[in-house]
Protein backbone atom coordinates (compact mmCIF):
# COMPACT_ATOMS: atom_id res chain seq x y z
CA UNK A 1 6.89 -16.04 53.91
CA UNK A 2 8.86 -16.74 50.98
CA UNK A 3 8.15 -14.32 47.92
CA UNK A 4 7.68 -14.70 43.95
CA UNK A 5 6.94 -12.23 40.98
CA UNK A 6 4.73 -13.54 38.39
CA UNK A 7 5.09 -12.97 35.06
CA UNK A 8 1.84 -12.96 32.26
CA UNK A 9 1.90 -12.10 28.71
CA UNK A 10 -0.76 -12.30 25.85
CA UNK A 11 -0.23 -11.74 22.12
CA UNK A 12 -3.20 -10.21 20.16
CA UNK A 13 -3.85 -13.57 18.36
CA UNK A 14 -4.62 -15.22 21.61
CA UNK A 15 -6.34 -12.17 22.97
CA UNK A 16 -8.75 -12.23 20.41
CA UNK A 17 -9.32 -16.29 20.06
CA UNK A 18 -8.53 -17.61 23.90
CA UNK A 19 -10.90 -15.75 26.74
CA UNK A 20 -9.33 -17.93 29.06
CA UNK A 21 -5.70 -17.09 28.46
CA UNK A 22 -6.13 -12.96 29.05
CA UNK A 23 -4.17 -11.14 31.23
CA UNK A 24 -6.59 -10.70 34.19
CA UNK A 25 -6.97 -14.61 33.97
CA UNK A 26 -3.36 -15.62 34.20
CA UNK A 27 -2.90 -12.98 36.95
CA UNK A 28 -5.82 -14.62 38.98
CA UNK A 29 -4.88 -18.00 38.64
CA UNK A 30 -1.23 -17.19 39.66
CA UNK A 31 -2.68 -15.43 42.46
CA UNK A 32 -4.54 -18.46 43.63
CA UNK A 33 -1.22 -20.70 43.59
CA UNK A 34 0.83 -17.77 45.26
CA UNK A 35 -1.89 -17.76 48.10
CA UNK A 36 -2.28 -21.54 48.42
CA UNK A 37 1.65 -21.90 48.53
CA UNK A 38 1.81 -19.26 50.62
CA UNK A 39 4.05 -16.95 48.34
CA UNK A 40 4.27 -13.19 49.43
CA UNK A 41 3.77 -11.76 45.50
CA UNK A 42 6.31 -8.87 45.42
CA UNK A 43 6.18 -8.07 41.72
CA UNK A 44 3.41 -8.99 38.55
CA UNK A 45 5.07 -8.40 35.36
CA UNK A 46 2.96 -8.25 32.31
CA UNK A 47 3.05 -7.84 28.64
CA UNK A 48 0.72 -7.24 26.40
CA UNK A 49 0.12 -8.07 22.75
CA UNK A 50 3.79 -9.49 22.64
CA UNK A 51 5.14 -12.81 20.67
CA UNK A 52 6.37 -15.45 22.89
CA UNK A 53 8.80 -16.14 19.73
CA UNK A 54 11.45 -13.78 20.96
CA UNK A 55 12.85 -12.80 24.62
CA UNK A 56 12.41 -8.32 23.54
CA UNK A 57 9.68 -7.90 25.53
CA UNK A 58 10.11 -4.95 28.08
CA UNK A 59 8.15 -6.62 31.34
CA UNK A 60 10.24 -10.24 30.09
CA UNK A 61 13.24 -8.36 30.10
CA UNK A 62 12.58 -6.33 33.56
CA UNK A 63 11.37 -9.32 35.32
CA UNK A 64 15.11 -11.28 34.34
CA UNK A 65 16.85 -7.86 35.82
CA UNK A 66 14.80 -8.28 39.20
CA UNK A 67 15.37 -12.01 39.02
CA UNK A 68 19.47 -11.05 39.02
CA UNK A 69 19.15 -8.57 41.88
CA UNK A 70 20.79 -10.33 44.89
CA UNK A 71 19.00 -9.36 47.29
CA UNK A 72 15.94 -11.58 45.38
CA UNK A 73 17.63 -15.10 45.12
CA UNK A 74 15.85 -17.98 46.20
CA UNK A 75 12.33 -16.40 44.42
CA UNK A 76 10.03 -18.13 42.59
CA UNK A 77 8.35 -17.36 39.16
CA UNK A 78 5.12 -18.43 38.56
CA UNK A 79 3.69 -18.18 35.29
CA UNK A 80 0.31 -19.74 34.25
CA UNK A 81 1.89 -21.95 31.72
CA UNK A 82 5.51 -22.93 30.10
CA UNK A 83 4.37 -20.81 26.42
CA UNK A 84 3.78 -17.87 28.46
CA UNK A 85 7.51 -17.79 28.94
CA UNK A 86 8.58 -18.45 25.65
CA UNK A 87 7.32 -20.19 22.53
CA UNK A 88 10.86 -20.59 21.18
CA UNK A 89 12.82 -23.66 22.71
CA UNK A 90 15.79 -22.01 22.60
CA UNK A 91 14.77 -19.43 24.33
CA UNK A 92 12.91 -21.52 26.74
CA UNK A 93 16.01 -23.51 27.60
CA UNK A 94 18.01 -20.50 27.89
CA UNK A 95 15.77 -18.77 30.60
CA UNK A 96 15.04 -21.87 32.30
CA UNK A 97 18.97 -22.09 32.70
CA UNK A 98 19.28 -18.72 33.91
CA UNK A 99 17.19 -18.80 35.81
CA UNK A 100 18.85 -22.40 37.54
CA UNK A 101 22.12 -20.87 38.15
CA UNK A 102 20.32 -17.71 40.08
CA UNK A 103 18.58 -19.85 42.69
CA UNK A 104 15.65 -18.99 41.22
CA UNK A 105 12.51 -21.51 40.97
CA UNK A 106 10.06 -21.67 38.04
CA UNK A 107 6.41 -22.82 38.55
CA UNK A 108 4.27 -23.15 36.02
CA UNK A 109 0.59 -23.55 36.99
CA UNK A 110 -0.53 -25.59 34.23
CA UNK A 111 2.70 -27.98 34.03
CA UNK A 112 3.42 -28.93 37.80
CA UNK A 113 5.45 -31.72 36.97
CA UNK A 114 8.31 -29.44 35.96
CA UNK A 115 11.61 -29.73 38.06
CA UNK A 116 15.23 -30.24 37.99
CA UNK A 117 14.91 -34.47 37.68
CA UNK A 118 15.16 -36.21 34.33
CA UNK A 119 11.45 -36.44 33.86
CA UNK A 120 11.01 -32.69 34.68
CA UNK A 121 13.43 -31.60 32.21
CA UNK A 122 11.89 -33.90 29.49
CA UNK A 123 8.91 -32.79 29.96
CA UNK A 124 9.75 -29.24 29.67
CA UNK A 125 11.66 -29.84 26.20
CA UNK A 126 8.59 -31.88 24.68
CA UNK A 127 6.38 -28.94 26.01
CA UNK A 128 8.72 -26.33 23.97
CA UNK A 129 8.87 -28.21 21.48
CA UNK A 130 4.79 -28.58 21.24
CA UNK A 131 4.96 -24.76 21.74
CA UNK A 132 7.45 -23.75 19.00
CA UNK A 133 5.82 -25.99 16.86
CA UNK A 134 2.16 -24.27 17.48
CA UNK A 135 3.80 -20.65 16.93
CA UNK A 136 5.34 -21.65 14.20
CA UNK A 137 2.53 -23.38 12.67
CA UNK A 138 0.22 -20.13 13.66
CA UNK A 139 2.08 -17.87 11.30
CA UNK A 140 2.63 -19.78 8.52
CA UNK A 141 -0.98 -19.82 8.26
CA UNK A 142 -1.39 -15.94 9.10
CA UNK A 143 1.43 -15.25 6.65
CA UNK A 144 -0.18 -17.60 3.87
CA UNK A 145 -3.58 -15.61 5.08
CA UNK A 146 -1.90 -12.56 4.54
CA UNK A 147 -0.38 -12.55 1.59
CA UNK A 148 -3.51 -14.59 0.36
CA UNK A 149 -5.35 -11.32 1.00
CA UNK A 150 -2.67 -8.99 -0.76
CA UNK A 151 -2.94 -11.01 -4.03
CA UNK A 152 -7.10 -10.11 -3.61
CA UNK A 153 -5.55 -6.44 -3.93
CA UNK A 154 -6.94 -6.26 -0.29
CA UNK A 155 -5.11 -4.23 2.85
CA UNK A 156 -3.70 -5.90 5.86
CA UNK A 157 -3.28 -3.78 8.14
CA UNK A 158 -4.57 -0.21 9.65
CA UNK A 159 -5.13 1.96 6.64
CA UNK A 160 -2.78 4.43 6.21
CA UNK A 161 -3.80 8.31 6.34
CA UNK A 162 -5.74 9.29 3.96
CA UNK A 163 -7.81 6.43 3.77
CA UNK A 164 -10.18 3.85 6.15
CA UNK A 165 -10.45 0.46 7.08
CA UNK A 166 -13.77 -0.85 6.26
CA UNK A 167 -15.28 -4.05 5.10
CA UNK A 168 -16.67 -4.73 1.76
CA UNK A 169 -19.20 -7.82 1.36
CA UNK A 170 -17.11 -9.12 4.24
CA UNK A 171 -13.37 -8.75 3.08
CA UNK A 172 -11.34 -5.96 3.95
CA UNK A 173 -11.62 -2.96 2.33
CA UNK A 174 -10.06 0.87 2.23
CA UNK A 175 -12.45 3.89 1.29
CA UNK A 176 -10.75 7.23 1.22
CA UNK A 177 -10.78 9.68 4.22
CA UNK A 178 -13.01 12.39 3.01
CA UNK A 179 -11.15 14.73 5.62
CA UNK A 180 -7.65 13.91 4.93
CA UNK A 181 -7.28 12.38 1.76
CA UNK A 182 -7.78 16.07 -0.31
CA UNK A 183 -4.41 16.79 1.24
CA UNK A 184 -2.43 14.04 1.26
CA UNK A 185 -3.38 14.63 -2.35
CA UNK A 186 -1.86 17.81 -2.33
CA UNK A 187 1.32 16.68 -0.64
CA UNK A 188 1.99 13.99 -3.26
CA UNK A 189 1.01 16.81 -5.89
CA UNK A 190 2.82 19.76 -4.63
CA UNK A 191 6.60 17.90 -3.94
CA UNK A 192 6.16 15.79 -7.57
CA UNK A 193 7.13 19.53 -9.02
CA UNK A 194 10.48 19.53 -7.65
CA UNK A 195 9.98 23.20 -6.83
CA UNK A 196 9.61 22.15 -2.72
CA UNK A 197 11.68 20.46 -0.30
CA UNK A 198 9.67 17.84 2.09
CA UNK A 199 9.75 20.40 5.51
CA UNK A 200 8.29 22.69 2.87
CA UNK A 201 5.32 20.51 1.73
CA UNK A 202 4.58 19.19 5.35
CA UNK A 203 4.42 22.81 6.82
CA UNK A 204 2.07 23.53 4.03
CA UNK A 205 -0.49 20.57 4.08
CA UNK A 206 -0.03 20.72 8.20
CA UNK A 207 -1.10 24.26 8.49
CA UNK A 208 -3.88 23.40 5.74
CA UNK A 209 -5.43 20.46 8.89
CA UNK A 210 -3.28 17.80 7.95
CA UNK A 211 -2.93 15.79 11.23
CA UNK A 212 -2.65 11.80 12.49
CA UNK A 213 -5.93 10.24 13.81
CA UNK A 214 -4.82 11.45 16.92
CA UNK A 215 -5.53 14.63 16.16
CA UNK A 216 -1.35 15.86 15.72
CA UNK A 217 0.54 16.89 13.48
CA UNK A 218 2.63 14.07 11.42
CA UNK A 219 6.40 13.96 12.45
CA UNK A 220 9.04 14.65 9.55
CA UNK A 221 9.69 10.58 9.80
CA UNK A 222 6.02 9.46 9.15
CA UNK A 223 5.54 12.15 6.25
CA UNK A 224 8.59 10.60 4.74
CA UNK A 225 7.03 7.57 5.05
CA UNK A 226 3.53 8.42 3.68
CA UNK A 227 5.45 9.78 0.43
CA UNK A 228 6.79 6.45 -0.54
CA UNK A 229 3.79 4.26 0.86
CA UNK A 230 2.99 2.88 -2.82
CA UNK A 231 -0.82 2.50 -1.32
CA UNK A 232 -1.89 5.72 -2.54
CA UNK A 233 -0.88 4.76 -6.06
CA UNK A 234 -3.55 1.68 -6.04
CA UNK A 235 -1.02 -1.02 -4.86
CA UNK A 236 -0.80 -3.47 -2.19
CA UNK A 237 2.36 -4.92 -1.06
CA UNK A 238 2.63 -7.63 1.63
CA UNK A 239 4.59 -6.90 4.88
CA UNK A 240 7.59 -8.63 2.59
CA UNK A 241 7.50 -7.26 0.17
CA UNK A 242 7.28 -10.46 -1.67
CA UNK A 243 3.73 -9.63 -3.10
CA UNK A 244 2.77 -6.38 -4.97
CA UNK A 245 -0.60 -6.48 -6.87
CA UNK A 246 -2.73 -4.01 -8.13
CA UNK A 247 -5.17 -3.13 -5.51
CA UNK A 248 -9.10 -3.03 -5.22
CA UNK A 249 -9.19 0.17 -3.21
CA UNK A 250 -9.40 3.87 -4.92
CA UNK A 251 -5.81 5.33 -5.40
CA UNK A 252 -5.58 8.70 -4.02
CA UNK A 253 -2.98 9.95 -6.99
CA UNK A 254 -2.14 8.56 -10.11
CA UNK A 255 1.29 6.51 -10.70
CA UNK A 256 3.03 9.16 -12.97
CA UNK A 257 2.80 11.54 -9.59
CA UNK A 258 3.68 8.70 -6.81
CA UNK A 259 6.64 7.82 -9.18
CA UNK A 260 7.59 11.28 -9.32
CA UNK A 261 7.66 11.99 -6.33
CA UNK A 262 10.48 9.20 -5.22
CA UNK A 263 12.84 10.93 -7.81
CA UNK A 264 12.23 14.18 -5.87
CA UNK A 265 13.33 12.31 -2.21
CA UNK A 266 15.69 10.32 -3.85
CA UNK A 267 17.51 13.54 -5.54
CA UNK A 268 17.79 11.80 -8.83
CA UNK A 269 17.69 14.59 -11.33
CA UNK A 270 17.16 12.27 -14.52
CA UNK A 271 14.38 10.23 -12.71
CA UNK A 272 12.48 9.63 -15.56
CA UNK A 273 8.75 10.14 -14.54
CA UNK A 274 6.53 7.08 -16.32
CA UNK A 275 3.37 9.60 -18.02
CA UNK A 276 -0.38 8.56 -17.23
CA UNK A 277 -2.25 7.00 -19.76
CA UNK A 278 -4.00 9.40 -21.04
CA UNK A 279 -0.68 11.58 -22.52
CA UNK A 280 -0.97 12.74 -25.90
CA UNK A 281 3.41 12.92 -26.10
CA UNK A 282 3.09 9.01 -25.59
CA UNK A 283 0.08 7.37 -26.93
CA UNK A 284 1.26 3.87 -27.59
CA UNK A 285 1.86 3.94 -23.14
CA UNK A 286 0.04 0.61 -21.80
CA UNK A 287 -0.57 -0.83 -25.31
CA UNK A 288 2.49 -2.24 -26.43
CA UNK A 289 4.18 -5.17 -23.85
CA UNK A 290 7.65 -6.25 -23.43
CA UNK A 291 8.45 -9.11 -24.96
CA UNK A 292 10.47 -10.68 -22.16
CA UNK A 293 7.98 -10.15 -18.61
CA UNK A 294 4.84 -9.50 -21.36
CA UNK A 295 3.96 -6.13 -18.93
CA UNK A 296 3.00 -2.90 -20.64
CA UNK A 297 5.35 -0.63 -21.31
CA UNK A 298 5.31 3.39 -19.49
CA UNK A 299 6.99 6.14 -20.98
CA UNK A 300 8.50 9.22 -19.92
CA UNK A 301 11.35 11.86 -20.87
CA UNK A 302 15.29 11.93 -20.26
CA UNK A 303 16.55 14.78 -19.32
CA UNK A 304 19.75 15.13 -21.95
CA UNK A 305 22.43 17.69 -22.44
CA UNK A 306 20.61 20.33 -23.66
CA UNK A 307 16.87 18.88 -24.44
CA UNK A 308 14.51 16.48 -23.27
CA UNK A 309 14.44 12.83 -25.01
CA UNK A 310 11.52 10.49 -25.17
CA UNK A 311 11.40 6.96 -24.17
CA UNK A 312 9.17 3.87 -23.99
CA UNK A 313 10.57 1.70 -21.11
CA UNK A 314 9.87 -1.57 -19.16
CA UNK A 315 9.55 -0.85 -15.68
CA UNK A 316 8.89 -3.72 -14.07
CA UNK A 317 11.20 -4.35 -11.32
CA UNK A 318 13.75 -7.38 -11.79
CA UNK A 319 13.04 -7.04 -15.76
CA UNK A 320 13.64 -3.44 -17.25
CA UNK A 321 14.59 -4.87 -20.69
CA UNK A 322 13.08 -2.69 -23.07
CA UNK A 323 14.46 1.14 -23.31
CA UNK A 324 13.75 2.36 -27.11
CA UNK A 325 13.25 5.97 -28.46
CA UNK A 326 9.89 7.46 -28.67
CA UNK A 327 9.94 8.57 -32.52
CA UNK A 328 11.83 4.89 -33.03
CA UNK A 329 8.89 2.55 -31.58
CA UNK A 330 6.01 5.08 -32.82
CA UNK A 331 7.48 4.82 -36.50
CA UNK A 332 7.68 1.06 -36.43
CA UNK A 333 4.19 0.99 -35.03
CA UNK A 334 2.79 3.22 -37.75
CA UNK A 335 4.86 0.95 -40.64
CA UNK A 336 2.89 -1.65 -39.10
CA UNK A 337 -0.51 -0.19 -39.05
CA UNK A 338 0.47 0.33 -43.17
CA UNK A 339 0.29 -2.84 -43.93
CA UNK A 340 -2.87 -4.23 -42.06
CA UNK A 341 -5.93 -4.69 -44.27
CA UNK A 342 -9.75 -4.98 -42.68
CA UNK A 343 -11.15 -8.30 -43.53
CA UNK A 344 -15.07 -8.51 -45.03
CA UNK A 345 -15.59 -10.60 -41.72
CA UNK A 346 -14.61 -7.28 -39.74
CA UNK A 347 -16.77 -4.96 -41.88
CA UNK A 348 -19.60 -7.31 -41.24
CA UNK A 349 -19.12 -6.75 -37.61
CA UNK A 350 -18.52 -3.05 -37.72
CA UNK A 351 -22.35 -2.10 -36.74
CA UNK A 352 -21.90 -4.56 -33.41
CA UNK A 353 -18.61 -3.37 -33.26
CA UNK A 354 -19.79 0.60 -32.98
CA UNK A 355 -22.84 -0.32 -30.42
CA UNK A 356 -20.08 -1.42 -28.59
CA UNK A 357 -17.82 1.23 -28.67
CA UNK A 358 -20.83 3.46 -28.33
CA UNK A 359 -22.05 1.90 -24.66
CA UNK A 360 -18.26 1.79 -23.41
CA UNK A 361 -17.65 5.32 -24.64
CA UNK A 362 -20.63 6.86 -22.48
CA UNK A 363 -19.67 4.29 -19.59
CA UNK A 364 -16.15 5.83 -19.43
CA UNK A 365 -17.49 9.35 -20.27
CA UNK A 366 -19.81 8.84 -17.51
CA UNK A 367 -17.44 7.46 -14.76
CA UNK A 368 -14.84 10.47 -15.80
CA UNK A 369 -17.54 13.13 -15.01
CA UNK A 370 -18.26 11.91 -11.66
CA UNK A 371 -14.55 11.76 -11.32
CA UNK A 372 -14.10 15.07 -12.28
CA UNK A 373 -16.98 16.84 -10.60
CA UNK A 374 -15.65 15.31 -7.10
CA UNK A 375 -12.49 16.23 -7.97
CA UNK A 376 -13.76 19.77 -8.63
CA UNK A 377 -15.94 19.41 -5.14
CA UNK A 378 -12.51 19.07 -3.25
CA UNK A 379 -10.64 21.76 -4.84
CA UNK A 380 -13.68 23.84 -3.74
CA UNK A 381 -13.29 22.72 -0.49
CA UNK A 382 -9.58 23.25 -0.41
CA UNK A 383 -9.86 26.61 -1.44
CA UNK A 384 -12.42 27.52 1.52
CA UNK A 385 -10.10 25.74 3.64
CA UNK A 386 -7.19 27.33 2.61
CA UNK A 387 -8.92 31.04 3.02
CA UNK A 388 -9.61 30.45 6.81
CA UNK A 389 -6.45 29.19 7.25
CA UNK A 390 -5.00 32.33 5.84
CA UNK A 391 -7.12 34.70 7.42
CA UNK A 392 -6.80 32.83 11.13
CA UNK A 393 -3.19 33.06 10.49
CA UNK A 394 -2.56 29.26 10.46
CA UNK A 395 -0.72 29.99 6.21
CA UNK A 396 2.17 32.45 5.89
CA UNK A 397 1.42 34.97 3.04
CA UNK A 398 4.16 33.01 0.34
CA UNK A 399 2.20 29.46 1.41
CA UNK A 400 -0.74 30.66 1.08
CA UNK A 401 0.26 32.05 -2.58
CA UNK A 402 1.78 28.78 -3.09
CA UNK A 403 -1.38 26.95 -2.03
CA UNK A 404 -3.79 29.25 -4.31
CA UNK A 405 -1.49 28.82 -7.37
CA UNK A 406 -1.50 24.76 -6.67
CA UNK A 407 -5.73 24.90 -6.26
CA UNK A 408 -6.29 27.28 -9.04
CA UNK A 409 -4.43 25.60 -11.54
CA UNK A 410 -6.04 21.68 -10.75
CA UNK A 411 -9.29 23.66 -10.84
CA UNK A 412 -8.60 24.62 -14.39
CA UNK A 413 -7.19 21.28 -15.64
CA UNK A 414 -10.32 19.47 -14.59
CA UNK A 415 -12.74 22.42 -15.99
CA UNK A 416 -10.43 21.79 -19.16
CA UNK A 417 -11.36 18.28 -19.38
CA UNK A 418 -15.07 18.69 -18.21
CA UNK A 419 -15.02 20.47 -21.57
CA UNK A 420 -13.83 17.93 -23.63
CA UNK A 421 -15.61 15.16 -22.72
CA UNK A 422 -18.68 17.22 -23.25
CA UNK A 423 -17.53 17.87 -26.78
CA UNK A 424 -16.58 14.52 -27.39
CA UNK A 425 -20.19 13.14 -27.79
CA UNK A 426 -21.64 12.50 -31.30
CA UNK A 427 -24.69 10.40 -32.83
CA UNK A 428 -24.31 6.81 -33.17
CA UNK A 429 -24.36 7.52 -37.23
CA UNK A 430 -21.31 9.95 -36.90
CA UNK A 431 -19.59 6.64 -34.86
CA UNK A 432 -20.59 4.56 -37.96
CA UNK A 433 -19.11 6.87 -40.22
CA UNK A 434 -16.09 7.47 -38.21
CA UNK A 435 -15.57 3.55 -37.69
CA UNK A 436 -15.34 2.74 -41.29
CA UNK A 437 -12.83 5.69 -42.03
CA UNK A 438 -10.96 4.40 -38.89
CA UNK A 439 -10.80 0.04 -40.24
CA UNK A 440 -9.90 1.47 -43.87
CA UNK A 441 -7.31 4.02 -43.36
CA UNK A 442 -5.73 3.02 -39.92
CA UNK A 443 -2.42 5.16 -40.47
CA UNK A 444 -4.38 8.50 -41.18
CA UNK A 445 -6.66 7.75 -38.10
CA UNK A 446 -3.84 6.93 -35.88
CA UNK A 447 -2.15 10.30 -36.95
CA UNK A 448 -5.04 12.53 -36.98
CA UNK A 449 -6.66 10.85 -33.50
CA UNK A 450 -6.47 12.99 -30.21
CA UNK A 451 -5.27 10.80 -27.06
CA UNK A 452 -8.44 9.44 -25.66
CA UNK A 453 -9.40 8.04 -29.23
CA UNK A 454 -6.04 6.38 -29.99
CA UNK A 455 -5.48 4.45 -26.58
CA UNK A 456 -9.69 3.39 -27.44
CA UNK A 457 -8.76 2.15 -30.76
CA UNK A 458 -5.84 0.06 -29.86
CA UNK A 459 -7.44 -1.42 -26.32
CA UNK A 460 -11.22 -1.25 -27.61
CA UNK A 461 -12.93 -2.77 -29.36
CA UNK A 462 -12.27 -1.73 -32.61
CA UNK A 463 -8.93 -2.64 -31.82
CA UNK A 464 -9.61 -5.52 -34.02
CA UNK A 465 -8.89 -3.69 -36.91
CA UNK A 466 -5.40 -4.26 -36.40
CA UNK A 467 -5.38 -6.98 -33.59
CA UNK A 468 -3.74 -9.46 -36.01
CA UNK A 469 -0.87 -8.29 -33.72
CA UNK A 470 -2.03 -8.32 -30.19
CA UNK A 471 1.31 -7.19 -28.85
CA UNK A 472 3.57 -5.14 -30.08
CA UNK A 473 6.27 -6.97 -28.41
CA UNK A 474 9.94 -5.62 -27.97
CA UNK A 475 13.28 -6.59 -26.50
């Protein structure tokens, strides 16, 4: 009895979409020929969830080393069809030639007209052809899908730790891991000080619970990787890299922390760290747009010889054109505020205008205290965490210090702000009073405004007051 190996393979596409084209299927119906041919089956070779486009796949690869033994010429190979061998005519031709020149016969279930004649060998270069083309056709249709789905803002692929894959009215969604999202929080926090190394923030946040869905601690590679996965800033990038967009999900820290961070791993000591919005050393941050790529500007500070200097800069990637002093854009924006006048059509619209302020104020207000309060939930739960750890032994004494001095200070920064948004709220006549200081005398209310109220003024609605120039542009 002669003897053959048979070789299956299924990618995940067609495991999903093709029943009939799984591995148990292929291996029966090469069975069937094997026994009806009366083929002693030394060998099955099978891969699973691998492209046909390229020949690295381990049981393709082990099944060409058997086919070179010796001691095995004069085999057959029996596959179920000619685009389980490849789906790259190239690398069809290539193994088919191989193979030819070892003694070796091919038999395909599904094409039994292939052979070494004329007709045979046509037929087996329109078939690669007709399977190239449907490979290649199948992802330029995922990849349009794909990136289709990134410019939605929405994930595609598993959700990184930290977070969950979930659906949302149908599409693809990611919901924060209410287990492991608190401390990947507290990685991203604790390393954007520059006071730890990496090891130092992974044994910290690993003997705090952080572990893979697995159950194990992460390896010093996929840390590394989690701390420059621009997910957990809001973003979505396609696989790429061609399409970054804002995305829909819940970022787990804010963009002045991720970008910090990747001046800490990259070592560069005058990484200039862009400030969140809400900043009172750069309140003009998100309002005023370059003029060339019409994106808001960030800010941060530059580290100098012997003080800090402030900047307003474009950070866009492929555009970076703007880079002007703090006091320099600030002063130009104030000599432009002088000479803006409210129009009678504005005043008339000033009681509208304050309703509306009014309803957005307590939406905001609203949506920052149930921010705030969940923030303050997980610092709770942090701290209880981090006492069992320390008494069970799991934290060192100086981590657990660390840890504490991390948790106690965030816990103070949000009671801080709890406070101020409380104190923030006034009667809808104070508003009206306020608003009409605010349209006559824009300089002195730009001066004498905390944070929250300036970036309201110039984005709000009673941004109107001086929206005769909707953007500040610069070069």
């Amino acid at each position: 009895m002669k003897g053959a190996v048979i070789y299956v393979r299924v990618s995940s596409d067609d495991q999903i979409r093709r029943n009939s084209a799984n591995l148990p299927t292929q291996i029966r119906k090469c069975n069937d020929l094997c026994e009806h041919k009366e083929l002693e089956v030394l060998k099955v070779f099978s891969d699973e969830g691998k492209s046909g486009r390229t020949t690295d796949r381990p049981a393709f690869q082990k099944m060409m080393q058997f086919c070179r033994d010796p001691k095995n010429k004069g085999i057959t190979v029996v596959v179920s069809d000619l685009s389980r061998l490849a789906r790259n005519i190239e690398d069809q031709a290539a193994t088919m030639t191989e193979l030819a020149r070892l003694k070796i016969k091919l038999h395909s279930i599904d094409e039994p007209m292939l052979d070494t004649t004329a007709a045979g060998r046509l037929s087996a270069n329109l078939l690669g052809c007709i399977n190239q083309y449907h490979s290649d056709s199948l992802s330029e249709r995922v990849t349009y899908r794909m990136d289709a789905a990134v410019k939605a803002g929405r994930p595609i692929s598993l959700a990184p730790l930290g977070y969950l894959n979930t659906r949302n009215n149908g599409a693809a969604h990611l919901i924060q891991d209410p287990d492991r999202a608190p401390l990947v929080r507290k990685a991203f926090e604790l390393l954007s000080t520059g006071s730890y190394t990496k090891d130092d923030v992974l044994r910290m946040v690993t003997a705090m619970g952080l572990t893979t869905r697995k159950g194990v601690p992460l390896a010093k590679q996929s840390f590394h990787q989690m701390m420059v996965n621009p997910t957990y800033k809001g973003w979505v990038i396609s696989r790429t890299r061609s399409v970054q967009v804002k995305g829909v999900h819940e970022a787990i820290i804010d963009e002045s922390t991720f970008e910090a961070v990747q001046g800490v791993i990259s070592g560069n000591g005058n990484h200039q760290v862009p400030h969140v919005m809400q900043n009172e050393d750069f309140p003009l941050r998100g309002f005023v747009r370059c003029a060339r790529c019409d994106k808001p500007l960030t800010a941060g500070w530059s580290k100098g010889r012997s003080k800090l200097y402030g900047f307003y800069r474009c950070w866009t990637k492929g555009c970076g054109a703007v880079s002007i002093r703090k006091e320099t854009l600030e002063t130009h924006f104030v000599h432009v505020l002088a000479m803006m006048q409210p129009s009678a059509e504005l005043l008339a619209q000033l009681p509208e205008l304050v309703k509306t302020r009014w309803q957005k104020r307590n939406e905001r207000a609203e949506a920052e205290k149930r921010q705030l309060t969940s923030r303050r939930t997980e610092q709770d739960t942090l701290n209880r965490k981090l006492i069992e750890k320390y008494v069970s032994g799991a934290l060192s004494q100086g981590d657990f210090e660390t840890l504490k001095r991390s948790i106690t200070t965030e816990l103070a920064s949000i009671d801080a702000q709890l406070k101020a948004l409380q104190e923030e709220q006034m009667t809808m006549q104070s508003l009206m009073e306020q608003a009409k200081m605010e349209v006559l005398e824009l300089v002195k209310t730009w001066r004498e405004s905390g944070i929250r109220q300036k970036q309201e003024d110039s984005n709000g609605d009673l941004g109107r007051g001086f929206a005769l120039l909707p953007r500040f542009a610069l070069l």
